[in-house]
Protein backbone atom coordinates (compact mmCIF):
# COMPACT_ATOMS: atom_id res chain seq x y z
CA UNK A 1 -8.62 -6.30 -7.69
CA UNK A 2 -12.12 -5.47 -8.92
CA UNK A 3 -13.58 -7.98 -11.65
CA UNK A 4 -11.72 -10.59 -9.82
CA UNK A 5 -15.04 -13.14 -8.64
CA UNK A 6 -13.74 -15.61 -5.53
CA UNK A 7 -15.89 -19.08 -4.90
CA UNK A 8 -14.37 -21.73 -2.49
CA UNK A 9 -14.76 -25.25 -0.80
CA UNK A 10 -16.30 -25.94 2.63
CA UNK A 11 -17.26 -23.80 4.98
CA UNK A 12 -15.19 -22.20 8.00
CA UNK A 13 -16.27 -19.03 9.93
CA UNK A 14 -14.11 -16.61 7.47
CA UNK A 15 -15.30 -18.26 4.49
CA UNK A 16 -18.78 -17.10 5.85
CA UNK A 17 -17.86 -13.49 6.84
CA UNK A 18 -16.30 -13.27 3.07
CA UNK A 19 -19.68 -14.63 1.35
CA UNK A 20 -21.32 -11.81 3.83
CA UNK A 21 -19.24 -9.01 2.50
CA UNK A 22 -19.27 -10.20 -1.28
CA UNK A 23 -15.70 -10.95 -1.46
CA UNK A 24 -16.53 -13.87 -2.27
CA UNK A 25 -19.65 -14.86 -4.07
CA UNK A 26 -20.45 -18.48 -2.65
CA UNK A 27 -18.83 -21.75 -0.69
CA UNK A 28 -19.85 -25.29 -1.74
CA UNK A 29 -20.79 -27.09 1.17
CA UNK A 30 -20.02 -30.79 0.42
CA UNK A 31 -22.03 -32.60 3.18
CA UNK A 32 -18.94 -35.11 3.75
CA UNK A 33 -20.79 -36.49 6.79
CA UNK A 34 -23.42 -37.23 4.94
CA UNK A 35 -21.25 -39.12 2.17
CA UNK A 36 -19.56 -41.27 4.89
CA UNK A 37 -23.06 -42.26 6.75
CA UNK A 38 -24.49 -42.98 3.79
CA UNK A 39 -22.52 -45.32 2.52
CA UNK A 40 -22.75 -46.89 5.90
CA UNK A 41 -26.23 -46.85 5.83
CA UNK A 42 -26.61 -48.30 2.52
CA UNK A 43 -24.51 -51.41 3.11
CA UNK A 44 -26.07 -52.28 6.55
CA UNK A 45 -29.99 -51.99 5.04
CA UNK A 46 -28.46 -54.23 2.04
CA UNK A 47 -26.51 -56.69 4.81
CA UNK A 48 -29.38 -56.76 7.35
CA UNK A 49 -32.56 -56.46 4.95
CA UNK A 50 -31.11 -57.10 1.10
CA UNK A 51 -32.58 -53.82 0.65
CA UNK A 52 -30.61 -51.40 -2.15
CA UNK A 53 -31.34 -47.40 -2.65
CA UNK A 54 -34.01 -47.02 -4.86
CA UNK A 55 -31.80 -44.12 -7.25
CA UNK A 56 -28.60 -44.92 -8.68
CA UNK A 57 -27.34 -41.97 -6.98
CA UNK A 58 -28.17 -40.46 -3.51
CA UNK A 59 -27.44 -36.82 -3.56
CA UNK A 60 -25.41 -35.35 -0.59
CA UNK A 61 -24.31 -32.45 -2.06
CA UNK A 62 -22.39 -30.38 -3.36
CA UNK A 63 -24.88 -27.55 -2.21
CA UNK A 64 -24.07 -23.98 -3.01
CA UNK A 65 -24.07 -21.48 -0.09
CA UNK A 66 -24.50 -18.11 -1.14
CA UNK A 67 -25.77 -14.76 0.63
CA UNK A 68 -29.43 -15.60 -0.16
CA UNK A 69 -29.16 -19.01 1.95
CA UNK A 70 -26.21 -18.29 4.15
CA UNK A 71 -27.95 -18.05 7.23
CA UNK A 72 -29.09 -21.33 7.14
CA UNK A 73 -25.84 -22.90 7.18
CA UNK A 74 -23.16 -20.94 8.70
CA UNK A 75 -23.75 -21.30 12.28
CA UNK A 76 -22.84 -25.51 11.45
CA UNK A 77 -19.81 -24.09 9.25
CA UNK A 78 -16.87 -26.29 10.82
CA UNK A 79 -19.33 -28.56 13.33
CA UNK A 80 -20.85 -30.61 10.99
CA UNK A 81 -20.95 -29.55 7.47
């Protein structure tokens, strides 16, 4: 299958052995704890203090994991990420 190129969603232990062979070239980690806390967060600082986020948007992700920053996420693959 060569010139086929593989990317995914999430992370799970064989997504990360697959980015650390090269079969396939990255995972996009989507941070969906962080998308449920923060909306949590942002409606308890608006209901307790009237505050609001300062940006539109708060940016939880996507992030791209590739073999240059795999290390850095792949032991959390599955726990928290």
């Amino acid at each position: 299958m060569s010139g086929v190129k593989h990317g995914t969603f999430d992370l799970s232990p064989e997504i990360n052995e697959n980015i650390a062979s090269g079969v396939t070239m990255f995972g996009i980690d989507q941070q969906p704890f962080l998308q449920g806390y923060g909306g949590i967060q942002a409606l308890n600082l608006l209901i307790r203090h009237g505050v609001v986020p300062a940006l539109p948007v708060t940016p939880t992700g996507p992030g791209f994991v590739t073999l240059d920053n795999l290390s850095m996420v792949e032991t959390l693959a599955g726990e928290y990420r």
